[in-house]
Protein backbone atom coordinates (compact mmCIF):
# COMPACT_ATOMS: atom_id res chain seq x y z
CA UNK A 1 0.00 0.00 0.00
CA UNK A 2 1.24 3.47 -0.87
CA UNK A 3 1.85 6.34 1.59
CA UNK A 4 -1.03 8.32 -0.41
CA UNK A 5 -3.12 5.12 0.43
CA UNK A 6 -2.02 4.73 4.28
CA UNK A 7 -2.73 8.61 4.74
CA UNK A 8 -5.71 8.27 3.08
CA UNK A 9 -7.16 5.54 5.24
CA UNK A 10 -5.67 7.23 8.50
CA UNK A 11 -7.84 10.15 7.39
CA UNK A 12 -10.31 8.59 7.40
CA UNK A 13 -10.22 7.12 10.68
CA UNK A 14 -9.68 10.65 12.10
CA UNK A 15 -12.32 11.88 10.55
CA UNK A 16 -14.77 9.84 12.38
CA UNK A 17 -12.75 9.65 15.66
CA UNK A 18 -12.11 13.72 15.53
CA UNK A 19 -14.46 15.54 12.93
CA UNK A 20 -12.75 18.68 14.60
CA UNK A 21 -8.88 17.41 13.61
CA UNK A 22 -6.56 19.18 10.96
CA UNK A 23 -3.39 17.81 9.66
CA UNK A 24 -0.52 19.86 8.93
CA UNK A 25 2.35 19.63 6.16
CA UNK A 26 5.85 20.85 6.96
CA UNK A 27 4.68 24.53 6.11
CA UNK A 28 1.75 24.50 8.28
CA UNK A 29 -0.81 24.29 5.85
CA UNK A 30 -3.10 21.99 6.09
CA UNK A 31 -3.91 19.03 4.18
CA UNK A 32 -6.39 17.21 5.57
CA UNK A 33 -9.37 18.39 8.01
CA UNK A 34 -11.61 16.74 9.31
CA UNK A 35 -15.88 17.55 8.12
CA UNK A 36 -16.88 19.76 11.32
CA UNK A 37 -13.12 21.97 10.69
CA UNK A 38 -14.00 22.45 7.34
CA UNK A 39 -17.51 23.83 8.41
CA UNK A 40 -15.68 26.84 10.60
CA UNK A 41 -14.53 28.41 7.28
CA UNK A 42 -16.65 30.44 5.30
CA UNK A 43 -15.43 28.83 2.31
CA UNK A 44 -16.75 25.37 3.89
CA UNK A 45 -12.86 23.94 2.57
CA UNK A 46 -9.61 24.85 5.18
CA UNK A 47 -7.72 22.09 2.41
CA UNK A 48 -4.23 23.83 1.18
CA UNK A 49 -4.63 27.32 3.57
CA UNK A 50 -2.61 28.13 6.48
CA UNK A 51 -3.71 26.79 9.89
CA UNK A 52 -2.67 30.32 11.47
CA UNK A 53 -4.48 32.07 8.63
CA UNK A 54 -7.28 30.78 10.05
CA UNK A 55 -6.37 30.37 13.29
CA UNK A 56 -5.18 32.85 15.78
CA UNK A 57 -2.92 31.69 18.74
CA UNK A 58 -3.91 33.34 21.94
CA UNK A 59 -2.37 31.38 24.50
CA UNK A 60 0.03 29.95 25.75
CA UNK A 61 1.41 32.39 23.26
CA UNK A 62 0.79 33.71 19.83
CA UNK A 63 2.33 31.86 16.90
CA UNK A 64 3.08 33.12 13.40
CA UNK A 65 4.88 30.65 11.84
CA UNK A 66 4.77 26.87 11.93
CA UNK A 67 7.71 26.37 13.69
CA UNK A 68 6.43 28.50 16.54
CA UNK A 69 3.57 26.33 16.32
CA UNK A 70 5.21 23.10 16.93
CA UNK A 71 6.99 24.31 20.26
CA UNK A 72 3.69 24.37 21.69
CA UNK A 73 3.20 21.05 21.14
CA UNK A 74 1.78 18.61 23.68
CA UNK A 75 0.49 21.35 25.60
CA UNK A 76 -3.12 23.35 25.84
CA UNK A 77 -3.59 25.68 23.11
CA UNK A 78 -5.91 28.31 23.25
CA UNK A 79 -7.21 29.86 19.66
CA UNK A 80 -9.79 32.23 17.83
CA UNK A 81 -10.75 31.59 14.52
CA UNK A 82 -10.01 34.84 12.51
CA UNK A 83 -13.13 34.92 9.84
CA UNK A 84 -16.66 36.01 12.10
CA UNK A 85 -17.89 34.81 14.76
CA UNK A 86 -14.34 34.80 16.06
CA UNK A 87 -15.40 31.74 17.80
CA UNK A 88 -12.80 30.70 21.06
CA UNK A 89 -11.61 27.35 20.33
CA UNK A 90 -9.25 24.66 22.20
CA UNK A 91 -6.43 22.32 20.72
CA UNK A 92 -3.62 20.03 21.13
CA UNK A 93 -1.02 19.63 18.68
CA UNK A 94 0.76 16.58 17.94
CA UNK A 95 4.14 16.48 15.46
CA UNK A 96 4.17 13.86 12.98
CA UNK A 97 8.03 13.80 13.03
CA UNK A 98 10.58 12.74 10.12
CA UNK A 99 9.05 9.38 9.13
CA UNK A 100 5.50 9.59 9.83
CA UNK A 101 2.67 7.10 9.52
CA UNK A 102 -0.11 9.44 10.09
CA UNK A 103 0.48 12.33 7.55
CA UNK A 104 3.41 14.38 5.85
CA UNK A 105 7.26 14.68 7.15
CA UNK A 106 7.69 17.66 9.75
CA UNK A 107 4.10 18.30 10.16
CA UNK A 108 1.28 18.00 12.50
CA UNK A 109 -1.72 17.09 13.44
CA UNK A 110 -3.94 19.83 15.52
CA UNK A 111 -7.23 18.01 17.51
CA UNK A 112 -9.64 20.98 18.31
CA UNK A 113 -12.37 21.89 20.61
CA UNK A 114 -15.34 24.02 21.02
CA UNK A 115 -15.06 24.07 24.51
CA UNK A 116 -17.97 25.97 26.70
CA UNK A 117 -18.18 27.99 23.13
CA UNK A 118 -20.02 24.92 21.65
CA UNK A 119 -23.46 26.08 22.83
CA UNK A 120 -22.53 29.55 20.51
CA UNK A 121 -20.87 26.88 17.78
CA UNK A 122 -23.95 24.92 17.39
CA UNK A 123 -25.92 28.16 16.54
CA UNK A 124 -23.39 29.70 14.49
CA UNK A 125 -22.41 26.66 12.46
CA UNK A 126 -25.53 24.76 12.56
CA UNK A 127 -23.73 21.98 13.83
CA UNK A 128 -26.12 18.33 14.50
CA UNK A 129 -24.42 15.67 16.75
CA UNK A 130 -22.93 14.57 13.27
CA UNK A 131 -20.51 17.02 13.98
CA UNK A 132 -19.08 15.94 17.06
CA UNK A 133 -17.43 12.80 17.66
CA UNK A 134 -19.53 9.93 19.12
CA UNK A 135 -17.57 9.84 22.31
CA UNK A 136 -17.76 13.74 22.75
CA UNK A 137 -19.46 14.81 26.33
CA UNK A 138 -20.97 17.97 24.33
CA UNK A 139 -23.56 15.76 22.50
CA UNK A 140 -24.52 14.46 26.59
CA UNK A 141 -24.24 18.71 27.06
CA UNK A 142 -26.14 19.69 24.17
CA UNK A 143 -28.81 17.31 25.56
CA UNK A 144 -29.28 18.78 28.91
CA UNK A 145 -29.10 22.44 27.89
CA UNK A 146 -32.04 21.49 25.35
CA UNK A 147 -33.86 19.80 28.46
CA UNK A 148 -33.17 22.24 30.35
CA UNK A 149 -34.38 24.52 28.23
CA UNK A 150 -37.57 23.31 27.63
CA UNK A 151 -38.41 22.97 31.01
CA UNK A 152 -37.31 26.42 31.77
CA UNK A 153 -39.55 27.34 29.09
CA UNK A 154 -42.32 24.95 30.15
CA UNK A 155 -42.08 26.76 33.79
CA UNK A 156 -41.88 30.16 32.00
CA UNK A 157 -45.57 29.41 30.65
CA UNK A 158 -46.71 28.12 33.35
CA UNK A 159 -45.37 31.10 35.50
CA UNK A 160 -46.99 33.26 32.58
CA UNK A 161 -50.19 31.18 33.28
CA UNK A 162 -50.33 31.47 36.98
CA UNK A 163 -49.79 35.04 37.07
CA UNK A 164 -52.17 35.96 34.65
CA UNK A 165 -54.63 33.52 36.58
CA UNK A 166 -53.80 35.89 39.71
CA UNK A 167 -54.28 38.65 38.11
CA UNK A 168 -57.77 38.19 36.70
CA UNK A 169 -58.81 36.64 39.96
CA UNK A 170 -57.73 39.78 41.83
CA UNK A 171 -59.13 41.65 39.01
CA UNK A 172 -62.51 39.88 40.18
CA UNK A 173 -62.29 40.37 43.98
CA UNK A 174 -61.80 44.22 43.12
CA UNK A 175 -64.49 44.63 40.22
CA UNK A 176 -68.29 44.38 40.94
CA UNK A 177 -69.86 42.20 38.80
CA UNK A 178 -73.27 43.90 38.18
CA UNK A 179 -71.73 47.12 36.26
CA UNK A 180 -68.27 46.26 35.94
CA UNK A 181 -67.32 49.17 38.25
CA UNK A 182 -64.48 48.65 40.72
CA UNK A 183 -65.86 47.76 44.38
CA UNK A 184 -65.74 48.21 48.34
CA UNK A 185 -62.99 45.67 48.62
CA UNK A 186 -60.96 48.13 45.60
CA UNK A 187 -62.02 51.25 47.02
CA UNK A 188 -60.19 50.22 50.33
CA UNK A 189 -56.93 49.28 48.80
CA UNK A 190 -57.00 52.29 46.32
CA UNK A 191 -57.69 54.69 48.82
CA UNK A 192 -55.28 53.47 51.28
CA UNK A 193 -52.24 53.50 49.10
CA UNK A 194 -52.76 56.91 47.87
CA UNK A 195 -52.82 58.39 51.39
CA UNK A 196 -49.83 56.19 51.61
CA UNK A 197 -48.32 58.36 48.83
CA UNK A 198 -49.71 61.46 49.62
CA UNK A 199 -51.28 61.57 46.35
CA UNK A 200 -53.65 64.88 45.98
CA UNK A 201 -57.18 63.83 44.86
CA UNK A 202 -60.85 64.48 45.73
CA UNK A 203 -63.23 62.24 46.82
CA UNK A 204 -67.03 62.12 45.73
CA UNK A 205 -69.58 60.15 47.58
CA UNK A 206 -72.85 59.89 45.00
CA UNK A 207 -76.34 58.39 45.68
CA UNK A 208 -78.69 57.97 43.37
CA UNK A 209 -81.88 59.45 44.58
CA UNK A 210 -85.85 57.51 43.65
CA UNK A 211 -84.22 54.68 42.51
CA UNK A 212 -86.02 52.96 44.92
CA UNK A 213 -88.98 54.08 42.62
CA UNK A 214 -87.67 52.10 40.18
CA UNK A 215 -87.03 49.25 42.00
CA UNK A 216 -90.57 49.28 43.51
CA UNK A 217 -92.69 50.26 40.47
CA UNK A 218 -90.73 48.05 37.74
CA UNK A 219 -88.45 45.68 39.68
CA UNK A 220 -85.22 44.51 39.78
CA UNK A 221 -84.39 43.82 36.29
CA UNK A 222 -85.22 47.38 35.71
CA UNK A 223 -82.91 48.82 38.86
CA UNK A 224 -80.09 46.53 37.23
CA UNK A 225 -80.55 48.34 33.88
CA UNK A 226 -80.65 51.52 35.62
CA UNK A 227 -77.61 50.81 37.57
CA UNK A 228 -75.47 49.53 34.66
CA UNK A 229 -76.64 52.56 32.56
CA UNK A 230 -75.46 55.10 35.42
CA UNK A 231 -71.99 52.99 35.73
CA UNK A 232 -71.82 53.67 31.35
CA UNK A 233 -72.79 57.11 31.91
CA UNK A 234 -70.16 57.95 35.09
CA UNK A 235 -67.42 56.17 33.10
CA UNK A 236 -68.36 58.78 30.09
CA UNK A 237 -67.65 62.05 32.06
CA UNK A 238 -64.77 60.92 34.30
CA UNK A 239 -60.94 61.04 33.00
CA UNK A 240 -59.25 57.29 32.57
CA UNK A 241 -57.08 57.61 35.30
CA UNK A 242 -60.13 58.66 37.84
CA UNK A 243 -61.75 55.85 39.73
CA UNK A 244 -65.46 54.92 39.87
CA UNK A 245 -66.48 52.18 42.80
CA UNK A 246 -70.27 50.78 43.49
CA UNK A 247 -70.07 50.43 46.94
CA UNK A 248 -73.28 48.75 47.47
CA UNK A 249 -76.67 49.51 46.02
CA UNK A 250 -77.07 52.34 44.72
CA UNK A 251 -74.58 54.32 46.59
CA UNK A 252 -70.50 54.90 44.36
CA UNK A 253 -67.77 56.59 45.33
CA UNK A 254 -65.68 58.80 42.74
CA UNK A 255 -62.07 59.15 43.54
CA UNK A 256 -60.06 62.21 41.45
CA UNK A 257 -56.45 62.26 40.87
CA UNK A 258 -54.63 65.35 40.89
CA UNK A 259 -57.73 67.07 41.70
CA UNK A 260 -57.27 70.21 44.06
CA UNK A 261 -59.85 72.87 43.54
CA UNK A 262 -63.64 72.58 44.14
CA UNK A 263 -64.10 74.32 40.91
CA UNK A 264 -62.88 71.46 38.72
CA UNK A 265 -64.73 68.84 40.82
CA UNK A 266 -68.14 71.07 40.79
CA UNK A 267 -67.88 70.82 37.44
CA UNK A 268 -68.15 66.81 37.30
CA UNK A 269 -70.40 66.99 39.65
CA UNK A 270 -73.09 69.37 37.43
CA UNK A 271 -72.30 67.19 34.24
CA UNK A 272 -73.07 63.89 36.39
CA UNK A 273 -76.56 65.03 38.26
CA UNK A 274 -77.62 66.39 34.77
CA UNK A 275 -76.96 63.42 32.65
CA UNK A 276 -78.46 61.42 35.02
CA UNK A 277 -81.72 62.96 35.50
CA UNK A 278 -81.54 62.14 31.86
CA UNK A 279 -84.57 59.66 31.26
CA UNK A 280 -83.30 55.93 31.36
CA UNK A 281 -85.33 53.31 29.32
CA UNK A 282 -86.60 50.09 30.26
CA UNK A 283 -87.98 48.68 27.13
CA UNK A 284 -90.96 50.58 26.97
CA UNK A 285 -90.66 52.68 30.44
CA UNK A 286 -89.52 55.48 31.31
CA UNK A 287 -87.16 55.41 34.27
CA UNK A 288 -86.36 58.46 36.09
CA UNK A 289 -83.26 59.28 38.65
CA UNK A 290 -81.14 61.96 39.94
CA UNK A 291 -78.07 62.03 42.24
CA UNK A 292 -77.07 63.62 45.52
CA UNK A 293 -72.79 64.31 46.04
CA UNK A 294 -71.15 64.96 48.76
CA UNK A 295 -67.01 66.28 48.14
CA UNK A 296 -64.22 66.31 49.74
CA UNK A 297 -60.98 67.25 48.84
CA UNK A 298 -57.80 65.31 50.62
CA UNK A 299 -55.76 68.40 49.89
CA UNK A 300 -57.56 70.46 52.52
CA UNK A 301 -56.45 67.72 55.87
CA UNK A 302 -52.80 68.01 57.06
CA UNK A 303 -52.82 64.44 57.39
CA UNK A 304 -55.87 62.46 55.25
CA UNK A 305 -57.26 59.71 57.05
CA UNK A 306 -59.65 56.72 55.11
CA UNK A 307 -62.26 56.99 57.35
CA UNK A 308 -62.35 60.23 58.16
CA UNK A 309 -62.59 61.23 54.20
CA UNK A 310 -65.51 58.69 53.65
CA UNK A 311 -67.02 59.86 56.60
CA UNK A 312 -66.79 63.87 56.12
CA UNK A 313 -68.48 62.91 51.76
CA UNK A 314 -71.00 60.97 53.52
CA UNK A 315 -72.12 63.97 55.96
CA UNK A 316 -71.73 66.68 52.73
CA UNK A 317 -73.60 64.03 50.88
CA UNK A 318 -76.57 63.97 53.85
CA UNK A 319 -76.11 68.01 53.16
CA UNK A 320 -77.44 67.71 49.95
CA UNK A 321 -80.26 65.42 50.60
CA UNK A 322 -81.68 67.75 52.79
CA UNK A 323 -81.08 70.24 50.52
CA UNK A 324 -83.89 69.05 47.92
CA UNK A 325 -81.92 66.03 46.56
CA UNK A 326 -80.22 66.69 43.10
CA UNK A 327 -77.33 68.98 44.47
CA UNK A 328 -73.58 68.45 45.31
CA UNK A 329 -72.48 70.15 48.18
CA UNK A 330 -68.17 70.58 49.43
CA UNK A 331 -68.24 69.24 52.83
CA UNK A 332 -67.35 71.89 55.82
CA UNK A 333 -66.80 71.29 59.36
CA UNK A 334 -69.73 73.44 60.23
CA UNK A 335 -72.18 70.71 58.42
CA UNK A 336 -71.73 68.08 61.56
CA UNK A 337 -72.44 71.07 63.69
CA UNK A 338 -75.76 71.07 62.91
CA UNK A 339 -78.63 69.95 60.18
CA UNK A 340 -80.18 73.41 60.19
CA UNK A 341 -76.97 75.43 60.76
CA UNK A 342 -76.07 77.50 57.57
CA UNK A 343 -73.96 75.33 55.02
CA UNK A 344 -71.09 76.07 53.00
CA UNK A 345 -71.92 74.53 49.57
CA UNK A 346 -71.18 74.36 46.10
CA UNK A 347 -73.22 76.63 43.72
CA UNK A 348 -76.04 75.07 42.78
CA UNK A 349 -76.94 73.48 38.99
CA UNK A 350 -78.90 75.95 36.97
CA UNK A 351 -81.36 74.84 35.58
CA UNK A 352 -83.23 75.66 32.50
């Protein structure tokens, strides 16, 4: 058998036993690669170019020449391929010596590695366990990052799930179901963190006045109606950022951010009480409301307490009640004083 015939066999036994191999002439080009070295090349062929054209030495030391290159031998060699990615490799080199079996006088044979760069390699190269020998721990690697990575990704969904589950069940707990409007339970929380933040806002306590009229006269399919249409209507003349709560029956609570002056909130107050003594249809009846607000505004206490708020609405809100029902009136310390004591109150609605 000829040399060309033993080197060609040889090659072809490193070829499956190292895909990653290159073998070396006495110049340091190589003549033989193995399939995955061939893929690291643009080209797709290293065959006749220089290993450290391709190949940059970066430790232990750089090498330009092939005779640099073979006092390295034995030892670790750290190296960059040159063309993009620039992918960090790792080698050994062996020399073939003067009478070689393996491959040409005075050259070498370099066995290379992706090392923890093979997870970058496989992406960059589209590499298959093809391209790795049989024996090679990364294929056992490559395995349990794509596990793992599933089941992160599994968990990941199911995290997604879960949260969004939590979500729309707290979304539930805050929102009353009837008009879609948040509720007592949101009102609390709301309220309480915005004190916590000292967040300016004013607070509107509104009750709907003869719907228990309505109730009476056409029942309760007509009050729900009623109620659902004064949630659509509130939700019409309020800003997106202000808050609308149904805190039972037909009693809400309107909470105002950013809102400071009584002016601004009489305003809502007018367009509210006039669009809802607007007429409300119940197939063919006619149902007919109004509304009675009590204000306060959290910029006028030094220090805003829940309770106290909710409590001084609810006695401006009495206020208007006895004031004829269909009124807002801006709650005052002198209203606890007493019922028939003169009120400070907002102008009232003209009407035409």
């Amino acid at each position: 058998m000829s040399d060309k015939e033993k080197f060609a066999d040889i090659g072809r036994v490193l070829d499956l036993l190292c895909p990653m191999h290159a073998v070396l002439d006495a110049t340091g080009h190589i003549v033989h690669a193995g399939a995955t070295t061939h893929k690291l090349h643009p080209s797709g062929d290293v065959t006749g170019r220089r290993f450290l054209e391709i190949f940059e030495m970066k430790r232990p030391r750089s090498a330009v020449s092939m005779r640099e290159l073979m006092a390295m031998a034995g030892g670790k060699l750290h190296l960059q391929l040159r063309p993009n990615p620039r992918t960090d490799l790792k080698g050994i080199l062996v020399p073939l010596g003067d009478r070689p079996v393996f491959g040409p006088a005075g050259g070498a044979i370099v066995n290379l590695s992706f090392g923890i760069s093979v997870l970058d390699a496989v992406n960059d190269f589209s590499l298959t366990n093809a391209d790795f020998a049989a024996t090679d721990l990364a294929i056992e690697m490559l395995y349990l990052v794509e596990a793992k990575s599933a089941a992160m990704e599994a968990s990941r969904k199911l995290n997604l799930r879960l949260q969004g589950a939590k979500v729309a069940a707290e979304e539930q707990a805050f929102t009353d179901t009837l008009t879609g409007l948040r509720n007592r339970r949101a009102m609390d929380h709301i309220l309480n963190r915005m004190i916590d933040t000292r967040r300016d806002f004013a607070l509107m306590n509104l009750d709907l006045d003869y719907f228990k009229n309505v109730n009476d006269s056409l029942g309760h399919a007509a009050g729900d109606h009623v109620l659902q249409t004064v949630a659509h209507v509130m939700v019409s003349e309020t800003r997106s950022e202000d808050v609308i709560i149904r805190t039972g029956g037909d009693e809400f609570v309107l909470i105002f951010l950013s809102m400071t002056t009584s002016d601004k909130v009489s305003a809502v107050a007018e367009r509210l009480i006039e669009r809802l003594e607007e007429p409300i249809m119940f197939g063919d009846k006619e149902c007919r409301i109004s509304a009675s607000i009590g204000v306060t505004l959290g910029s006028t206490y030094e220090a805003p307490d829940f309770d106290q708020l909710l409590d001084d609405a609810d006695v401006a809100l009495y206020a208007a009640k006895r004031r004829g029902r269909g009124q807002h009136v801006l709650y005052d310390p002198s209203l606890r004083a007493s019922a028939q004591s003169e009120v400070v109150y907002m102008p009232e609605r003209r009407r035409g």
